[in-house]
N, C-alpha and C. Protein backbone atom coordinates (compact mmCIF):
# COMPACT_ATOMS: atom_id res chain seq x y z
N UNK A 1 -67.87 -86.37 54.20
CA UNK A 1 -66.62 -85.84 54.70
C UNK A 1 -66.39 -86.35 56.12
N UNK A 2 -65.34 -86.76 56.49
CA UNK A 2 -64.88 -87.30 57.58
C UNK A 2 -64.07 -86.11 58.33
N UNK A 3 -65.08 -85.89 59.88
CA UNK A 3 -64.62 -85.41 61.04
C UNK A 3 -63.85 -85.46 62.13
N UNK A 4 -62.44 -85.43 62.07
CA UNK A 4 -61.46 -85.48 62.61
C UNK A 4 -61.11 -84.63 63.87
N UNK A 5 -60.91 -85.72 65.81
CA UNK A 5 -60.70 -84.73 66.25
C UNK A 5 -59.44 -84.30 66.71
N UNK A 6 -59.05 -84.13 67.80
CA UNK A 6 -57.72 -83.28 68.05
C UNK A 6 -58.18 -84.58 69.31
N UNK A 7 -56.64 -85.60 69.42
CA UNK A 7 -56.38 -86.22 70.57
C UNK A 7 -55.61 -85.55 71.48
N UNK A 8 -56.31 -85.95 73.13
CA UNK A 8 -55.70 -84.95 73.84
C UNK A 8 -55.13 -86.06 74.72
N UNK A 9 -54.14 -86.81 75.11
CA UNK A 9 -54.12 -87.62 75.69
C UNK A 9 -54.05 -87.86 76.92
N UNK A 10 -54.21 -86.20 77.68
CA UNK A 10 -54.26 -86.28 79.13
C UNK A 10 -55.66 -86.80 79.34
N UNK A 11 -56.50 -86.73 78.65
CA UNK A 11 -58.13 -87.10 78.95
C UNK A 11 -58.32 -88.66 79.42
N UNK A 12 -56.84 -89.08 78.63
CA UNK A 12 -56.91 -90.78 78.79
C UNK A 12 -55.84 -91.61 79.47
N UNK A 13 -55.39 -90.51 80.18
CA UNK A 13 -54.57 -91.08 81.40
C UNK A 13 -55.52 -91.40 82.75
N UNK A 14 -56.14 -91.99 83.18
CA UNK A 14 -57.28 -92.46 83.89
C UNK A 14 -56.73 -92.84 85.21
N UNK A 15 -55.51 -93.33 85.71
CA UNK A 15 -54.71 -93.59 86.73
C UNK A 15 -53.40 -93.12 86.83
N UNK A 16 -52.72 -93.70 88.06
CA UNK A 16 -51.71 -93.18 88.60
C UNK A 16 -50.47 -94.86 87.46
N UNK A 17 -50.76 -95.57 87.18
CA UNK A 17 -50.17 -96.38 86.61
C UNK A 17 -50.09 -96.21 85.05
N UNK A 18 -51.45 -95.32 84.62
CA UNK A 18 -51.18 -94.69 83.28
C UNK A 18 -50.06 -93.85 83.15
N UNK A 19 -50.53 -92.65 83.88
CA UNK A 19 -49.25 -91.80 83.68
C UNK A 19 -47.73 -92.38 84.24
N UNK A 20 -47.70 -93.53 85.20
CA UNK A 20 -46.16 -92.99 84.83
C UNK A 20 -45.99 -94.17 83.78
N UNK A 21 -46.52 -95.45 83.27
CA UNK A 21 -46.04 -95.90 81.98
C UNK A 21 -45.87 -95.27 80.67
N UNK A 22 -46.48 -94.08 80.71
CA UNK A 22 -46.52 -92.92 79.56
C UNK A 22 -45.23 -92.27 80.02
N UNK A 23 -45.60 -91.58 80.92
CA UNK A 23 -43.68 -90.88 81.25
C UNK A 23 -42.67 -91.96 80.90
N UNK A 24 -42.82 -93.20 81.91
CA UNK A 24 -41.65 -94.01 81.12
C UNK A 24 -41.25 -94.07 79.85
N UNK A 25 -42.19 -93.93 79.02
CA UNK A 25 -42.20 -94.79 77.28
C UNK A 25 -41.46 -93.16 77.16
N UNK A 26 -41.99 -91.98 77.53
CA UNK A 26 -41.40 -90.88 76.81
C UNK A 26 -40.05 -90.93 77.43
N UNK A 27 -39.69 -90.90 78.49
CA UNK A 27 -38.21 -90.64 79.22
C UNK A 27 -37.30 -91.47 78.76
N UNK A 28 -37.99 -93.01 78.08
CA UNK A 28 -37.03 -94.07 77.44
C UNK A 28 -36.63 -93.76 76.28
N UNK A 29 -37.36 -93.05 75.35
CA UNK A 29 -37.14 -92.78 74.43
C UNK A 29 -36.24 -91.50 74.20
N UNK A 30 -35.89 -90.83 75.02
CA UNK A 30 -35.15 -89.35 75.22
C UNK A 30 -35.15 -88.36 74.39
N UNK A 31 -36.47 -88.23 73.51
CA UNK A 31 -36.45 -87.12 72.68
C UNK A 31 -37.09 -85.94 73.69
N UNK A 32 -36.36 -85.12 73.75
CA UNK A 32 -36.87 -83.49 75.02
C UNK A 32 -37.78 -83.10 74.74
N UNK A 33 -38.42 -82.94 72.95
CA UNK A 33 -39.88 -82.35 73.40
C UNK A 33 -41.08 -83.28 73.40
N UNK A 34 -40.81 -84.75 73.16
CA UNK A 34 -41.50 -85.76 74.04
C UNK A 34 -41.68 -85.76 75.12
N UNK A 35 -40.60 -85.60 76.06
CA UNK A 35 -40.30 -85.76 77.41
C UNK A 35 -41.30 -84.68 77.77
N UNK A 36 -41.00 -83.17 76.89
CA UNK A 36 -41.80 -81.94 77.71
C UNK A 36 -43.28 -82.06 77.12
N UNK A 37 -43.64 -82.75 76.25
CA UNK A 37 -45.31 -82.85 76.00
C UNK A 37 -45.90 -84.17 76.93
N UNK A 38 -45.05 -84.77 77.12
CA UNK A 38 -45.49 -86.29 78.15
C UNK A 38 -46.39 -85.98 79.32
N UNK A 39 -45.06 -84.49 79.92
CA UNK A 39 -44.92 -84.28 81.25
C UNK A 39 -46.18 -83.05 81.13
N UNK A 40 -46.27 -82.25 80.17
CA UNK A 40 -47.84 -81.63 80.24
C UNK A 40 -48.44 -82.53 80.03
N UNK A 41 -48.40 -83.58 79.27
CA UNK A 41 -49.79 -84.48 79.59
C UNK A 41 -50.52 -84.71 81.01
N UNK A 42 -49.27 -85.46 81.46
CA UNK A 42 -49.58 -85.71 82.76
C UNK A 42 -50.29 -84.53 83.90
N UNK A 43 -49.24 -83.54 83.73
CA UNK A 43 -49.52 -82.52 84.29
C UNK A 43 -51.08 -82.65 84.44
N UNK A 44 -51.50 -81.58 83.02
CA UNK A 44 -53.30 -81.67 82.76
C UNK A 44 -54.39 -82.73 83.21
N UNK A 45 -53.64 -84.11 83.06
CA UNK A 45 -54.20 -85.20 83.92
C UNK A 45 -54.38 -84.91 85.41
N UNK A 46 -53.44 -84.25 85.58
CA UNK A 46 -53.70 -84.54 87.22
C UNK A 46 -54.15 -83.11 87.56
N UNK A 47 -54.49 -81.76 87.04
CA UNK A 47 -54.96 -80.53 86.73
C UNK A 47 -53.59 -79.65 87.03
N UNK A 48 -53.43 -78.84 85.63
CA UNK A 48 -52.72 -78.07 85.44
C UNK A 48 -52.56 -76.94 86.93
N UNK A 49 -53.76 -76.86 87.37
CA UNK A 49 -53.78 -75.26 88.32
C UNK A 49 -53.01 -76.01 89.81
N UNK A 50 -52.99 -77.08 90.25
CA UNK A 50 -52.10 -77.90 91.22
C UNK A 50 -51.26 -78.11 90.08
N UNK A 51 -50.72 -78.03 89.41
CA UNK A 51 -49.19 -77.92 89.44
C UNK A 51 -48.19 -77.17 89.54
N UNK A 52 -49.49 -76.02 88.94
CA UNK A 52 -48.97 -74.83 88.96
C UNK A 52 -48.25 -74.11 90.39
N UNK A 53 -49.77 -74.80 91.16
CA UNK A 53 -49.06 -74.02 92.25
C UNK A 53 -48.04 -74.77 93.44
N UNK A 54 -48.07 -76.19 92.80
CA UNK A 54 -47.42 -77.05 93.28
C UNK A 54 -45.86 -76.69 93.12
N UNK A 55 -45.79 -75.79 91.54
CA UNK A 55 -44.27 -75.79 90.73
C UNK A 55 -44.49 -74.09 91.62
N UNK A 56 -44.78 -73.43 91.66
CA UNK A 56 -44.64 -72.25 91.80
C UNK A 56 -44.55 -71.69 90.63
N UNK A 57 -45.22 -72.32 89.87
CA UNK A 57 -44.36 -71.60 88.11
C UNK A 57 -45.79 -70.92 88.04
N UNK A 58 -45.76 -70.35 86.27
CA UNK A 58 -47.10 -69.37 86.56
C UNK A 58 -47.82 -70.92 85.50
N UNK A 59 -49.50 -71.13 85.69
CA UNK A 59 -49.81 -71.76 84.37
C UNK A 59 -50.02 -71.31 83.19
N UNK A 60 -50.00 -70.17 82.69
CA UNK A 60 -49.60 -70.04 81.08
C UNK A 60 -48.93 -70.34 80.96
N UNK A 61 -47.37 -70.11 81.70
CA UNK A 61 -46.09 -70.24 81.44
C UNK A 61 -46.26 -71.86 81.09
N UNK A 62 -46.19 -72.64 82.31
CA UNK A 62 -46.16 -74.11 81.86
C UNK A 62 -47.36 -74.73 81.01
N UNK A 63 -48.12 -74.32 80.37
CA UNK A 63 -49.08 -74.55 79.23
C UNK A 63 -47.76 -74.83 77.96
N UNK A 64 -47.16 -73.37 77.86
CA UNK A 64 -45.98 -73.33 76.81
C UNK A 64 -45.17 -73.54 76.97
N UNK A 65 -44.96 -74.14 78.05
CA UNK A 65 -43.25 -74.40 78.06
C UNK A 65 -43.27 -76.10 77.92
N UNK A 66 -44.68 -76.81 77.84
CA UNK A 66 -44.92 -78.20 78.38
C UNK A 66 -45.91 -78.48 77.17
N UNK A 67 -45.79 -77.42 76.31
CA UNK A 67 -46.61 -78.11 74.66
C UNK A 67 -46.31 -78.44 73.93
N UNK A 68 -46.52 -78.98 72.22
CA UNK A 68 -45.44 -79.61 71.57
C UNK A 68 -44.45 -78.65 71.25
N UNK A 69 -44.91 -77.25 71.10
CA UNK A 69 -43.77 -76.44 70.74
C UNK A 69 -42.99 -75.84 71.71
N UNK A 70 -43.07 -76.51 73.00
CA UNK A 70 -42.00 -75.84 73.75
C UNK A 70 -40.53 -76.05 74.34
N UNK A 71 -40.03 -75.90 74.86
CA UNK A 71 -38.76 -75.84 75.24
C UNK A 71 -38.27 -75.67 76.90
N UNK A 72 -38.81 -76.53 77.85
CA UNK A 72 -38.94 -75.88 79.37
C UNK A 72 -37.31 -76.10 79.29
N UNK A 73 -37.02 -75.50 80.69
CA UNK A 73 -35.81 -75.21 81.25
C UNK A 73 -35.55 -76.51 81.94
N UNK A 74 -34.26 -77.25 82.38
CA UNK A 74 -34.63 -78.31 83.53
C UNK A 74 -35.29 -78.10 85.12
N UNK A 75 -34.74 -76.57 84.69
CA UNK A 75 -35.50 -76.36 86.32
C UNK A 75 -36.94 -76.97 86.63
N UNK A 76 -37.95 -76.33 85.18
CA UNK A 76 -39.47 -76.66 85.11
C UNK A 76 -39.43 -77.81 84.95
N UNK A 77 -38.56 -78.50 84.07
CA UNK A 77 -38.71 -79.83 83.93
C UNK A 77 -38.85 -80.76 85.54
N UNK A 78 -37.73 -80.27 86.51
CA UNK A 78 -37.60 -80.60 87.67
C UNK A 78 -38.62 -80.40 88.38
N UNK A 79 -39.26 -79.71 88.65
CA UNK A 79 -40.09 -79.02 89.13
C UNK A 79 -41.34 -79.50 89.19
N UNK A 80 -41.92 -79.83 87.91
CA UNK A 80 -42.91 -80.75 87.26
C UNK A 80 -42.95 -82.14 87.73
N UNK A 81 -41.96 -82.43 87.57
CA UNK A 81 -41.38 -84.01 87.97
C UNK A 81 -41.88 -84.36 89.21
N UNK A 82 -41.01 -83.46 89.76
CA UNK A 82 -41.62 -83.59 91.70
C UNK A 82 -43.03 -83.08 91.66
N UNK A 83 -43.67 -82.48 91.17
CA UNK A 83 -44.95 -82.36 92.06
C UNK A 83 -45.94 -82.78 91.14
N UNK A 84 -45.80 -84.31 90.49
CA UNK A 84 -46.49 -84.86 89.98
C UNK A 84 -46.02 -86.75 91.03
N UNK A 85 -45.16 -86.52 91.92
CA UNK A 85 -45.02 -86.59 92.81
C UNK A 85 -43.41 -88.32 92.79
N UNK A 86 -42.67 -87.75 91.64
CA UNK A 86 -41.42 -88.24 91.14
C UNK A 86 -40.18 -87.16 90.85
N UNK A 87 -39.20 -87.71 90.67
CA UNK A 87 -37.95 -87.70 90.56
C UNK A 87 -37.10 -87.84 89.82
N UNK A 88 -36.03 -87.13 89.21
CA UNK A 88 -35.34 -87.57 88.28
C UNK A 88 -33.92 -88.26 88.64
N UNK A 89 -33.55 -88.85 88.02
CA UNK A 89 -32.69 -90.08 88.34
C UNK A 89 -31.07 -90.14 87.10
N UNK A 90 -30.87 -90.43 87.64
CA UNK A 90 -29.20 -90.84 86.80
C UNK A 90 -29.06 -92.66 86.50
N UNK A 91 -28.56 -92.84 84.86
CA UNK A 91 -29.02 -94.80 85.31
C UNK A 91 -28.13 -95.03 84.05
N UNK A 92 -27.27 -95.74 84.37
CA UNK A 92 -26.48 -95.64 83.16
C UNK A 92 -26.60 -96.32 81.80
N UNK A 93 -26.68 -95.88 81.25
CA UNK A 93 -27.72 -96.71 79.10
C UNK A 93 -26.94 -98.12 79.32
């Protein structure tokens, strides 16, 4: 029987050039709960508890609001953005 595990892909964001080519590929692609599992990736890459207190948000909250099943607000989305230490932008398709 073959043992299957659970990929976590913040484990394999290893640099600052990983994560944002991963944010890029998700933000290019514009599906929102891509965008919001990308941005917990990253998050966890760079440790959830500084972001937390980076966002002022609580970290359970952004655990779920930044997993595949969640739904953040743009605020968190914003929020996240900057203190992973970017910006969101306007660019026309």
């Amino acid at each position: 029987m073959v043992k299957l595990i659970e990929w976590d892909t913040a484990k394999h964001l290893r640099n600052e050039e990983e994560i944002v080519d991963y944010l890029e590929v998700a933000f290019e692609d514009g599906d929102p709960k891509l965008i919001a599992r990308a941005l917990g990736d990253a998050a966890r890459a760079r440790g959830m508890l500084a972001t937390a207190r980076k966002t002022k948000l609580d970290r359970a909250g952004l655990y779920r609001s930044l997993s595949k099943n969640g739904d953040p607000k743009l605020s968190t989305v914003s929020k996240v953005v900057h203190s992973l230490g970017y910006r969101l932008a306007l660019a026309k398709a």
